[in-house]
Protein backbone atom coordinates (compact mmCIF):
# COMPACT_ATOMS: atom_id res chain seq x y z
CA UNK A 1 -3.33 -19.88 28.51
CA UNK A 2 -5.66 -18.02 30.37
CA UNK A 3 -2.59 -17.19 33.25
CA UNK A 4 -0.23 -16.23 29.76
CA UNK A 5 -2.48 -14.04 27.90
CA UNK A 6 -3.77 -11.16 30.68
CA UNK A 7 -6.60 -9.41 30.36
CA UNK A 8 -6.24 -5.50 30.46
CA UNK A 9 -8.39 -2.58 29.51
CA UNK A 10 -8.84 -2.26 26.57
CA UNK A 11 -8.29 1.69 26.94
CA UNK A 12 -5.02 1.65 25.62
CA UNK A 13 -5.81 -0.98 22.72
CA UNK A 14 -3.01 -1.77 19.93
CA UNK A 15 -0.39 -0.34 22.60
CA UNK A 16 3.12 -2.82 21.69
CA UNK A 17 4.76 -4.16 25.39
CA UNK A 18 6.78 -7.07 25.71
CA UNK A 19 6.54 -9.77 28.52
CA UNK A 20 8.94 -12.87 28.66
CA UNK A 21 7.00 -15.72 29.38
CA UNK A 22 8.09 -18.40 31.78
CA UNK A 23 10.91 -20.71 30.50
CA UNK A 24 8.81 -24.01 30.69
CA UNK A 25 6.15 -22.98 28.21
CA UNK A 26 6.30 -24.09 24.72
CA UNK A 27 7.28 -21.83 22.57
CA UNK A 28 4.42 -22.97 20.35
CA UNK A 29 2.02 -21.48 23.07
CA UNK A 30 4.14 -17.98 23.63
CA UNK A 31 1.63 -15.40 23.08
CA UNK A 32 1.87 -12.87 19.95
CA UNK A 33 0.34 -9.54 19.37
CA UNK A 34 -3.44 -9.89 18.85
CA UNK A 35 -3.16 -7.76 16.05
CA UNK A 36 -4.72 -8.40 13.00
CA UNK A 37 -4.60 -12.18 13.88
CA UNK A 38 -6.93 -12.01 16.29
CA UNK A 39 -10.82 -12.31 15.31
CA UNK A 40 -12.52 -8.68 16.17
CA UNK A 41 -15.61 -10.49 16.83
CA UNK A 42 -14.09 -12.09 19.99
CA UNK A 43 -12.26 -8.77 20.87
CA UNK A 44 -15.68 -6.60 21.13
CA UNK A 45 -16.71 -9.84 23.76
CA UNK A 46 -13.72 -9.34 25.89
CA UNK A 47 -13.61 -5.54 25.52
CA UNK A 48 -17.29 -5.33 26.90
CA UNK A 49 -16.09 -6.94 30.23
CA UNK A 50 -14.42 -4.13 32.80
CA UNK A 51 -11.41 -4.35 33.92
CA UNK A 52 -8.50 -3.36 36.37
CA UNK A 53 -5.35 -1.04 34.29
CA UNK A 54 -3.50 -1.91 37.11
CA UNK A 55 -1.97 -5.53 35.85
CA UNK A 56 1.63 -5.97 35.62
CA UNK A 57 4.16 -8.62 34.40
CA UNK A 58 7.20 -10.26 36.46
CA UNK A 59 8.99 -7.44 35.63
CA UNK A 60 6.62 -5.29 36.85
CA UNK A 61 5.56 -3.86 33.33
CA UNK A 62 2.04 -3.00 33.00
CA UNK A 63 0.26 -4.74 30.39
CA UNK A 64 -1.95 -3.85 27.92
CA UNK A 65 -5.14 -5.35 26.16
CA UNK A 66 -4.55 -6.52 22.68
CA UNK A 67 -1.01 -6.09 23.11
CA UNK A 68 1.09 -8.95 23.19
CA UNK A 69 4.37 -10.24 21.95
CA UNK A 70 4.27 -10.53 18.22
CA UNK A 71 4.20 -14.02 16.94
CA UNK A 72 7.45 -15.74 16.61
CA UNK A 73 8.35 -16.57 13.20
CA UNK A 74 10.51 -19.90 12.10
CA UNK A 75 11.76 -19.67 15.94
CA UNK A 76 13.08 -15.65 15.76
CA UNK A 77 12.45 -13.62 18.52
CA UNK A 78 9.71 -11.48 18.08
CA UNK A 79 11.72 -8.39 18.48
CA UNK A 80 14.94 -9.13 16.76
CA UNK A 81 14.25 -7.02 13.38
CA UNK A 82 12.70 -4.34 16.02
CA UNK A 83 14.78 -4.15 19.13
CA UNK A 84 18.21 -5.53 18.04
CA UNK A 85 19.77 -2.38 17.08
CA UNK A 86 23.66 -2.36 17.46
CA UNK A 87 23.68 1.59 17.99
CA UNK A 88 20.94 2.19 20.23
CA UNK A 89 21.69 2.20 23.90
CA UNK A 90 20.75 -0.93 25.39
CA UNK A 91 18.32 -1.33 28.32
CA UNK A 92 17.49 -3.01 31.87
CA UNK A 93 13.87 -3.46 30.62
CA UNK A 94 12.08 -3.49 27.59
CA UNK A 95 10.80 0.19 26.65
CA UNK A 96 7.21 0.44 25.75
CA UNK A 97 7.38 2.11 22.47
CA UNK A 98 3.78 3.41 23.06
CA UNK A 99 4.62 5.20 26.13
CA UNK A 100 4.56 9.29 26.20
CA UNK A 101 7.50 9.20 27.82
CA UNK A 102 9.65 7.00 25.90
CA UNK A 103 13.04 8.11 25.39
CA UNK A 104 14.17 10.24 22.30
CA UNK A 105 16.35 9.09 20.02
CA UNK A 106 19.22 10.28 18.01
CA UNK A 107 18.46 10.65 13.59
CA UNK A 108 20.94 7.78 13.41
CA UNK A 109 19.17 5.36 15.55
CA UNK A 110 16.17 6.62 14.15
CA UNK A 111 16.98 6.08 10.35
CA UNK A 112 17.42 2.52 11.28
CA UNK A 113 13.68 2.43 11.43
CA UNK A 114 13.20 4.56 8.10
CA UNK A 115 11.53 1.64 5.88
CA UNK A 116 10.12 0.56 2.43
CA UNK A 117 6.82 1.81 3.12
CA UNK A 118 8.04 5.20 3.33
CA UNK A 119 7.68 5.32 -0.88
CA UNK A 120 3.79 4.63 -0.10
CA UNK A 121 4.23 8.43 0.34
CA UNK A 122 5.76 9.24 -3.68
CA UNK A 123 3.34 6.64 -4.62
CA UNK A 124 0.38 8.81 -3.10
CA UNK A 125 2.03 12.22 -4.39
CA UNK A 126 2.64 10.66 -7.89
CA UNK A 127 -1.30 9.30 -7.54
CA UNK A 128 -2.42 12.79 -6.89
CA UNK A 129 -0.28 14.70 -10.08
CA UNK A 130 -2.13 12.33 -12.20
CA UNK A 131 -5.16 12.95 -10.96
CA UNK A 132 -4.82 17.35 -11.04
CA UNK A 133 -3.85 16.52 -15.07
CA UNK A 134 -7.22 14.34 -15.82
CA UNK A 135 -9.65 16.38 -14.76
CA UNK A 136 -12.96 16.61 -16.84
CA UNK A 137 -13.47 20.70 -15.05
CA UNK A 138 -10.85 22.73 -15.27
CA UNK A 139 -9.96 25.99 -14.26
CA UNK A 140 -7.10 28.55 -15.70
CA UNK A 141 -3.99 27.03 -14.20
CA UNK A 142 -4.72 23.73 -13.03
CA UNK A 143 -2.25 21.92 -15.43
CA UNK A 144 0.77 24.61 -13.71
CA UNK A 145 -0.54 23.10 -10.32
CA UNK A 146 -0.39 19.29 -11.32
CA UNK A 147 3.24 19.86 -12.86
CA UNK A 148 4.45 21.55 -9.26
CA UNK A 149 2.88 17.85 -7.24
CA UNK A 150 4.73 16.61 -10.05
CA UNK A 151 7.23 18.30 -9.63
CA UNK A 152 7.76 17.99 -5.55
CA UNK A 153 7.14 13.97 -6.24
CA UNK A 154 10.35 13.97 -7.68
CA UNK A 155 11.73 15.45 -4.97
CA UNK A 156 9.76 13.30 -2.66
CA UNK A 157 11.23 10.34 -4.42
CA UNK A 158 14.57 11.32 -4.23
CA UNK A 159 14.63 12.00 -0.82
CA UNK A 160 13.16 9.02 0.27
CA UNK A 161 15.64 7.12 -1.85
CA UNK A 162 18.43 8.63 -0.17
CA UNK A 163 17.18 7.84 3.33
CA UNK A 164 16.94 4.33 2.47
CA UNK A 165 20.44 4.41 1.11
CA UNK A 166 21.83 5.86 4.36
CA UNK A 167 19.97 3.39 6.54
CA UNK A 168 21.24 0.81 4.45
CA UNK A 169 25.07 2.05 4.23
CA UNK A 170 24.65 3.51 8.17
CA UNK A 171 23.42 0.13 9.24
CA UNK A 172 25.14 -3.24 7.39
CA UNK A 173 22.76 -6.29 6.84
CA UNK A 174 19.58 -3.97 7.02
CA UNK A 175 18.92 -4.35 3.02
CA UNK A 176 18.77 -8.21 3.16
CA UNK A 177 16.61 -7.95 6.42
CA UNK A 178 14.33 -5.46 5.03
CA UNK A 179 13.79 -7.59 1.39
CA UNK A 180 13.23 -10.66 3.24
CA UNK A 181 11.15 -9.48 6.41
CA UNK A 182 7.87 -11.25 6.94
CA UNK A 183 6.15 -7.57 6.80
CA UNK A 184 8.43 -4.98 5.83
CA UNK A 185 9.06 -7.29 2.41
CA UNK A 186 5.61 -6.79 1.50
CA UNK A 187 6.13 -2.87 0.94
CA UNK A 188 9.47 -3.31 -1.27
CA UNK A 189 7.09 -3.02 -4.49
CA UNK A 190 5.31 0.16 -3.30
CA UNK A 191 9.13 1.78 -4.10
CA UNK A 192 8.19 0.44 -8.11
CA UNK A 193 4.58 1.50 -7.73
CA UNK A 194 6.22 5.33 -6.80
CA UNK A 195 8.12 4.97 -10.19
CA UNK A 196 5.32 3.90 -12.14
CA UNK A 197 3.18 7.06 -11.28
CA UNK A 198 6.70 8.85 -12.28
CA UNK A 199 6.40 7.41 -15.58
CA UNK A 200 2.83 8.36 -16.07
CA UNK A 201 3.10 12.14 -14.82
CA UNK A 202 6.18 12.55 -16.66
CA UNK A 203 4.33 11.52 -20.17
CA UNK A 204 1.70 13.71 -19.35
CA UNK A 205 3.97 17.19 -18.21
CA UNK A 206 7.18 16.36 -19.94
CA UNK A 207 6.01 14.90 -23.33
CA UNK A 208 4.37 16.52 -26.57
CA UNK A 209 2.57 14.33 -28.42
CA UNK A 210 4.80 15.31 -31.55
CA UNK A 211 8.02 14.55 -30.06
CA UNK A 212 8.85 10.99 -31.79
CA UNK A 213 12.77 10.75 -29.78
CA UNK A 214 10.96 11.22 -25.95
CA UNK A 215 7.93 8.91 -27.29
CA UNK A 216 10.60 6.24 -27.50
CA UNK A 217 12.46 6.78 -24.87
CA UNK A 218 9.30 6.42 -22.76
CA UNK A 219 8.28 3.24 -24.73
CA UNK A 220 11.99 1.65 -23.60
CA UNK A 221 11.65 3.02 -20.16
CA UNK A 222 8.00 0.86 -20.09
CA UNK A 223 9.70 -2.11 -21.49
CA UNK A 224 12.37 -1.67 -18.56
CA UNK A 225 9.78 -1.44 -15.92
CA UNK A 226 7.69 -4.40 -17.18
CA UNK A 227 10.83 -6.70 -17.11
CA UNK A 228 11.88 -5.49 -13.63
CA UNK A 229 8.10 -5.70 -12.45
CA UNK A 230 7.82 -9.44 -13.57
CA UNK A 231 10.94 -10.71 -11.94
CA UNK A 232 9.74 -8.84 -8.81
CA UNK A 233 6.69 -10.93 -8.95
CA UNK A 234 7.77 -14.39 -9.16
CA UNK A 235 10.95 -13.62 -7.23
CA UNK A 236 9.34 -12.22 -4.14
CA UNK A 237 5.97 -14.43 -4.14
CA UNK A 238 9.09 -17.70 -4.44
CA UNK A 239 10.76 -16.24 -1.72
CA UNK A 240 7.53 -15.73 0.56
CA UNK A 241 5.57 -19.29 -0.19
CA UNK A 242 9.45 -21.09 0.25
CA UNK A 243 10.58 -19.07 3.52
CA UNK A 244 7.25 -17.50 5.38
CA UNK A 245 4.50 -19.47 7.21
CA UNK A 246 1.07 -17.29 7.10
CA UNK A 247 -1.96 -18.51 8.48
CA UNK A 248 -5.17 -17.30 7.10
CA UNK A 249 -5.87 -15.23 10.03
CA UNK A 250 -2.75 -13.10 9.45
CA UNK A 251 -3.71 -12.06 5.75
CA UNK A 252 -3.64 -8.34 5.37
CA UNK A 253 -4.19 -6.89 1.87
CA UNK A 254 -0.41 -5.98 1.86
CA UNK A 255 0.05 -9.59 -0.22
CA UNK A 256 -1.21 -7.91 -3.21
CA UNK A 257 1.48 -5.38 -3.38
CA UNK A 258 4.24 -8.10 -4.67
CA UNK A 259 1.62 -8.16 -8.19
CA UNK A 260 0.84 -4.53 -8.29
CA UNK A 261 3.41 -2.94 -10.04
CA UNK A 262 3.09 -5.71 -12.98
CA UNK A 263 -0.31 -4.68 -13.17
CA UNK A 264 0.21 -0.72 -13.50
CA UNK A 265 2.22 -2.05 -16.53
CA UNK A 266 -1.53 -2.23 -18.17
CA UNK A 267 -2.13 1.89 -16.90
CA UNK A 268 1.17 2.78 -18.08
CA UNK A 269 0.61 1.05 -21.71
CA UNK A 270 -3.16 3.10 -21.94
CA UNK A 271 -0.85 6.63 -21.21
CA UNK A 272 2.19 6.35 -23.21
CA UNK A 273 0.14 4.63 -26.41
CA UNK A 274 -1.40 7.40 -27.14
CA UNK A 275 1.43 8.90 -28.07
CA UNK A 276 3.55 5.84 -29.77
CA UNK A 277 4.00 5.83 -33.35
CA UNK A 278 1.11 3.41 -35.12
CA UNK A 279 4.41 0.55 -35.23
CA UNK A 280 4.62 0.61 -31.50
CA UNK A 281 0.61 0.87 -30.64
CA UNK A 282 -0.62 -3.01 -30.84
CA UNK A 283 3.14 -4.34 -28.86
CA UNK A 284 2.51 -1.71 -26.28
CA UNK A 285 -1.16 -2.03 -25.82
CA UNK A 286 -0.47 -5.86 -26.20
CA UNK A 287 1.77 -6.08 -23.45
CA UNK A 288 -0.18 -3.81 -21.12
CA UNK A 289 -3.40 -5.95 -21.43
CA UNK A 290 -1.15 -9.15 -20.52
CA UNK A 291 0.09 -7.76 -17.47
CA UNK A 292 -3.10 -5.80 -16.33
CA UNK A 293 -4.49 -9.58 -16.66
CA UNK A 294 -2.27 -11.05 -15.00
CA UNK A 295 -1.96 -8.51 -12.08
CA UNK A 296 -6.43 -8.50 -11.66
CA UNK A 297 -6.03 -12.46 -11.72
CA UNK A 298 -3.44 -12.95 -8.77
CA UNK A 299 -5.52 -10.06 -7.18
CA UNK A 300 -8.65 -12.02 -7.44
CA UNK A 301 -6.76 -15.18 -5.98
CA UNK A 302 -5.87 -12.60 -2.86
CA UNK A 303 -9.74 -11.31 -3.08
CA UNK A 304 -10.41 -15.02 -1.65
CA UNK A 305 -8.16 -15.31 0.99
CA UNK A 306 -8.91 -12.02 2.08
CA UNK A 307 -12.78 -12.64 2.24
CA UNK A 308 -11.93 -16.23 4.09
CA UNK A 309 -10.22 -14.10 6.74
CA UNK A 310 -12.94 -11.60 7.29
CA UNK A 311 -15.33 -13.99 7.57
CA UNK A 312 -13.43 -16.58 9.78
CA UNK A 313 -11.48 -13.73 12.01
CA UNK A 314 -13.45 -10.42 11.68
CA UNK A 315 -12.18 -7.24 10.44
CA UNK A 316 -8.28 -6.64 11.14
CA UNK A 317 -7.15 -4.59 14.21
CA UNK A 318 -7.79 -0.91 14.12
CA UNK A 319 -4.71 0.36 13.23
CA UNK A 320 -4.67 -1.78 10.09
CA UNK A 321 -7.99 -1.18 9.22
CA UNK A 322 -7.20 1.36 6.64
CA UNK A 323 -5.20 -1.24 4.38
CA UNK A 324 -8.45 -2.25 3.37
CA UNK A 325 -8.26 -0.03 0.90
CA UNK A 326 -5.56 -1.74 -1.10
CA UNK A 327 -8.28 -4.19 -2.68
CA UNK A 328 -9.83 -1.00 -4.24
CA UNK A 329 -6.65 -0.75 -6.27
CA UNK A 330 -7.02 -3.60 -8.55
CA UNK A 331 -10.41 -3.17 -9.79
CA UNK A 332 -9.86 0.12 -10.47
CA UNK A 333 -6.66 0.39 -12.17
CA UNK A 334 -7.86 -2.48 -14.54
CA UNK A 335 -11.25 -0.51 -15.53
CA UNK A 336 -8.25 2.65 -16.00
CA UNK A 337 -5.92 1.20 -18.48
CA UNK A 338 -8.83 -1.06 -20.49
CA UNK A 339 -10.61 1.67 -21.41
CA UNK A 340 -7.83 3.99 -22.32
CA UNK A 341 -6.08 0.66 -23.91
CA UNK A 342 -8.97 0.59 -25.80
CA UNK A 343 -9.12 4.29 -26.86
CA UNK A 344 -5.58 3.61 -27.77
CA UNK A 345 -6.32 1.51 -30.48
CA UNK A 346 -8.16 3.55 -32.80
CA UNK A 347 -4.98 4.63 -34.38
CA UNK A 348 -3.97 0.86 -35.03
CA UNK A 349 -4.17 -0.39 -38.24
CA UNK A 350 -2.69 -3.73 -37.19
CA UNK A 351 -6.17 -5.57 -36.17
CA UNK A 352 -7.23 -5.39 -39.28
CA UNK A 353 -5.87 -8.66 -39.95
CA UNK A 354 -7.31 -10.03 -37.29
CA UNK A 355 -10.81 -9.97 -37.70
CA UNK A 356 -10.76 -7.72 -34.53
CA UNK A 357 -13.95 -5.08 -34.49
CA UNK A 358 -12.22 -1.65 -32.62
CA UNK A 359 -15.85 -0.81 -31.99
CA UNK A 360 -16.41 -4.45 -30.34
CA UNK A 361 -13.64 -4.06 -28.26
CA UNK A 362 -14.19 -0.69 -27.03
CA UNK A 363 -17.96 -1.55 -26.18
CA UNK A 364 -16.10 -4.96 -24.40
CA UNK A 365 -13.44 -2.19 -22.53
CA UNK A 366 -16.48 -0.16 -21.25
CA UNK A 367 -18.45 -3.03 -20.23
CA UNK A 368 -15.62 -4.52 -18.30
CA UNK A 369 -14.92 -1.21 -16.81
CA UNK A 370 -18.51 -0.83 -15.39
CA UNK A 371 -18.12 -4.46 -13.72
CA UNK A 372 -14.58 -3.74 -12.20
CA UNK A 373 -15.40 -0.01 -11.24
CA UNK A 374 -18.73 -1.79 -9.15
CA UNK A 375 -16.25 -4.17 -7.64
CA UNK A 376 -13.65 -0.99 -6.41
CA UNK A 377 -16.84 0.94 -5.06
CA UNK A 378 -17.89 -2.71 -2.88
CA UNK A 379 -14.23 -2.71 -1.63
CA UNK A 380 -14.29 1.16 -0.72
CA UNK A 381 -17.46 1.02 1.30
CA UNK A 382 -16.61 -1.97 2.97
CA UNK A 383 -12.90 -0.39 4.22
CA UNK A 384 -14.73 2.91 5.10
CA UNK A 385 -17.28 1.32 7.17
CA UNK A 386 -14.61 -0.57 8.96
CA UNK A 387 -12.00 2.33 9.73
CA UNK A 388 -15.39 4.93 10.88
CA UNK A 389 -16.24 2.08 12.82
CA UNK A 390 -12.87 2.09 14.71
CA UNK A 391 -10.55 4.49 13.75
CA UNK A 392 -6.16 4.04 13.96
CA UNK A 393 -5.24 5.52 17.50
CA UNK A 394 -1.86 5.88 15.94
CA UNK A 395 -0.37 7.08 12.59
CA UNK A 396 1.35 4.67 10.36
CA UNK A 397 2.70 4.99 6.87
CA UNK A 398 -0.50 2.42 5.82
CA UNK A 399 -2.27 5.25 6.56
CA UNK A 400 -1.35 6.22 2.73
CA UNK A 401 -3.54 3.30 1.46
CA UNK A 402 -6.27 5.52 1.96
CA UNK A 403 -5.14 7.51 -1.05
CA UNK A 404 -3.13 6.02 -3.50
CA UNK A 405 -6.19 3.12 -4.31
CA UNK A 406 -8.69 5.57 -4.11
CA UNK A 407 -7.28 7.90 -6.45
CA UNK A 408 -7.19 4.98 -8.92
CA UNK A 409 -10.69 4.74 -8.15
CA UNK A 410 -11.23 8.21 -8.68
CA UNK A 411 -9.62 8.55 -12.00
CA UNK A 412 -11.42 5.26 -13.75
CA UNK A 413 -14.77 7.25 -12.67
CA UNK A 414 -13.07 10.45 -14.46
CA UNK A 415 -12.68 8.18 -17.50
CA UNK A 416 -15.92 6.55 -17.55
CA UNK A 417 -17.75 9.86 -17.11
CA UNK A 418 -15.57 11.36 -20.04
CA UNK A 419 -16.58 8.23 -22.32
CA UNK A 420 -20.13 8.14 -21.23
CA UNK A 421 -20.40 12.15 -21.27
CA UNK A 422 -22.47 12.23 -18.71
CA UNK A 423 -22.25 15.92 -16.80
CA UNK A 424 -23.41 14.67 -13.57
CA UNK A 425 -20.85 12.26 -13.52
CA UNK A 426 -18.58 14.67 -14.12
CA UNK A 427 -19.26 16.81 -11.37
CA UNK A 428 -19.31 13.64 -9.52
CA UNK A 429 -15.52 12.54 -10.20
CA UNK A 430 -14.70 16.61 -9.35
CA UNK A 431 -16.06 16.01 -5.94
CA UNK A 432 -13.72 12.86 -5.60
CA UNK A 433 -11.23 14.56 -6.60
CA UNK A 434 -11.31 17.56 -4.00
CA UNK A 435 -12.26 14.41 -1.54
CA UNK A 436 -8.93 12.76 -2.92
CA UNK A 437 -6.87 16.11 -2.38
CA UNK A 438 -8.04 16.76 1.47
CA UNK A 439 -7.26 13.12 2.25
CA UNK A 440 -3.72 13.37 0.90
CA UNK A 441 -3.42 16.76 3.10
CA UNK A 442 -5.08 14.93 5.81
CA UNK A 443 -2.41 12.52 6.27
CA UNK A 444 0.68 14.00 4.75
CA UNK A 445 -0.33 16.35 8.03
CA UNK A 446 -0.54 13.67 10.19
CA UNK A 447 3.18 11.44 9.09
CA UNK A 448 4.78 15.32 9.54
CA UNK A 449 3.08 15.73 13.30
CA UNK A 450 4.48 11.72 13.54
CA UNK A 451 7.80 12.43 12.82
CA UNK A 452 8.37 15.25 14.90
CA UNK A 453 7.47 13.34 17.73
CA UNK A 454 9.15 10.31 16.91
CA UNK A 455 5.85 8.33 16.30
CA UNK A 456 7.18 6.76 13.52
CA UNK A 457 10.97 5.93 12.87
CA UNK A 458 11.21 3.95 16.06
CA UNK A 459 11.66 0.89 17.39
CA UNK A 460 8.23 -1.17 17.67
CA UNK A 461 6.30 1.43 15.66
CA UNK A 462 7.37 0.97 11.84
CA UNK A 463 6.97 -2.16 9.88
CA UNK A 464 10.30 -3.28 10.68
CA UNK A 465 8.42 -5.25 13.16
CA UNK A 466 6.50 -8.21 13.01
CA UNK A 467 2.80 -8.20 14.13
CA UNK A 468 0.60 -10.28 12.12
């Protein structure tokens, strides 16, 4: 093992080069990318020890610490969703995809590589509209701004959709490969998350309160999305625990996405109630409470196998670090939609049967939302911490975790402080919120710089490839 797995400096760590090992070794021992399966804890060890750049493979490829052939996965090659590309020119020798001097390719070749986790981007816009339209301090023409991010979202959205439609016409068999790849799977919900924040921002810039047609129209559109939501749960969760093998090393807090957009059910219900004639309050509210449980319930399940992994392995490589930030989602979203769930029910006169108390269960929706918002602020230290601590060397579309959770975050503080009127607090969720705005401008300028210079939408650097 020790002859397999080279040791290189760790200079250019998380660097992706491929080495074919010898053909007597078990392909049970081939060596994968340390990645985020690898504990950090041993890493630091070996990264404290100097040593030679100068290493090479038979081939005569220089080899790089930490960067190792991706794990093979029910006996594919670890390459053949990355590398096997019909239209790209093929090589002598495997190209490093983390060398300067890679070649360039053509948009064609490169829209191959164009991937679910490009709606993480909408989802993060759509985040960010909301948040512009809930603020607690205002200023004259704030609500013009959040309806222009609105606004571009769509556009965002759109465009996104249609580059995903090309790949998929452009290059046959990718949609099935995408939907059932051990990594690139994982962000098919984040394309129903982007909708979802659609939903929400258009209620809140498209809708008057008085207009009874659009209030149901809205209504049906949420009883779409919860249908579509649910199947997408069971289906892909089925589909991963019959046809993937993950060990608890390789757990990255992209498993939660499959539950997530279920959940946002619960944030949608507390926005378009508000609005729903006094029939269509309790069903609504109902609904969204069911799925907001059941979304914080499989997310607590995931809380536990992603604590087991950070204490057994150590924190995840640096370049996934940042996903961390997806267990602030949960917490937050749920201490969201309870409380505004909760406001939504004053207008219900359909507990009174019930021997429900509206005061009792707003006092129980603030409560809860103190507990969960605690939980999101534990989750966003300890992902802070651990991306200061070692920062991504490269730009990937994960990067947008750092915005989309957070802004959850950010608006449950905006609704506690409005409940508890507190002006500090207010101030408080303002400062988030211009925090919240310079990290969206912070990467959105980063994916741009990526994309010019083919960082991203190419082979080996998209999650179209499997490393962890």
């Amino acid at each position: 093992m020790d002859e397999r797995n080279r040791n290189i400096s760790s200079s250019s760590f998380g660097k992706l080069v491929a080495f074919t090992p010898s053909a007597d070794v078990p392909d049970s021992l081939n060596p994968f990318w340390i990645d985020s399966n690898t504990p950090t804890r041993r890493n630091s060890i070996r990264s404290a020890i100097s040593r030679s750049d100068d290493q090479h493979d038979s081939a005569g490829h220089r080899l790089d610490e930490e960067a190792q052939l991706p794990k093979n996965h029910k006996g594919a090659h670890a390459f053949e969703h990355a590398l096997d590309i019909s239209d790209e020119k093929p090589s002598s020798s495997a190209v490093d995809p983390y060398d300067p001097n890679r070649p360039s390719l053509g948009f064609k070749q490169r829209l191959h590589h164009f991937t679910w986790a490009w709606y993480t981007w909408p989802m993060s816009t759509g985040g960010l509209a909301l948040l512009i339209g809930n603020q607690l301090k205002t200023f004259p023409g704030l609500n013009t701004l959040g309806f222009v991010v609105y606004f571009i979202n769509l556009v965002i959205f759109a465009t996104v959709t249609t580059g995903l439609s090309l790949r998929f016409w452009l290059h046959r068999g990718d949609f099935y490969r995408s939907i059932t790849h051990p990594r690139e799977g994982f962000f098919v919900p984040t394309a129903f998350l982007a909708f979802a924040t659609i939903i929400t921002s258009t209620h809140k810039y498209w809708i008057p309160d008085n207009d009874g047609a659009l209030s149901w129209g809205i209504q049906g559109v949420f009883w779409g999305y919860v249908l579509l939501t649910l199947a997408l749960a069971v289906a892909q969760y089925s589909f991963v625990f019959a046809s993937h093998s993950h060990k608890l090393q390789t757990m990255m807090p992209t498993w939660i996405l499959p539950i997530f957009p279920i959940m946002l059910s619960g944030t949608i219900a507390s926005v378009i109630a508000k609005t729903q004639a006094e029939i269509a309050i309790l069903p609504v509210v109902g609904a969204g409470l069911t799925c907001q449980g059941l979304g914080l319930s499989v997310a607590m399940l995931m809380y536990a196998h992603m604590i087991g992994r950070l204490m057994q392995s150590g924190l995840p490589n640096r370049e996934h670090r940042a996903g961390l930030f997806m267990c602030v989602g949960p917490p937050a979203f749920t201490a969201l939609a309870i409380i505004g769930m909760a406001n939504s029910l004053e207008r219900s006169t359909a507990l009174g049967g019930m021997m429900l108390d509206k005061v009792i269960l707003y006092n129980l929706a603030i409560i809860g939302a103190v507990f969960l918002w605690a939980l999101s602020l534990w989750w966003f230290a300890i992902a802070l911490v651990a991306v200061i601590q070692s920062p991504p060397q490269y730009f990937h579309l994960g990067l947008w975790a750092a915005v989309f959770p957070n802004t959850g975050f950010t608006l449950a503080s905006i609704s506690m402080a409005r409940e508890f009127g507190s002006e500090p607090l207010m101030w408080c969720t303002t400062v988030m919120s211009v925090i919240m705005v310079c990290a969206y401008l912070f990467v959105l300028s980063f994916q741009i710089r990526a994309v010019i210079v083919q960082d991203i939408m190419y082979p080996g650097r998209d999650e179209d490839v499997e490393d962890h």
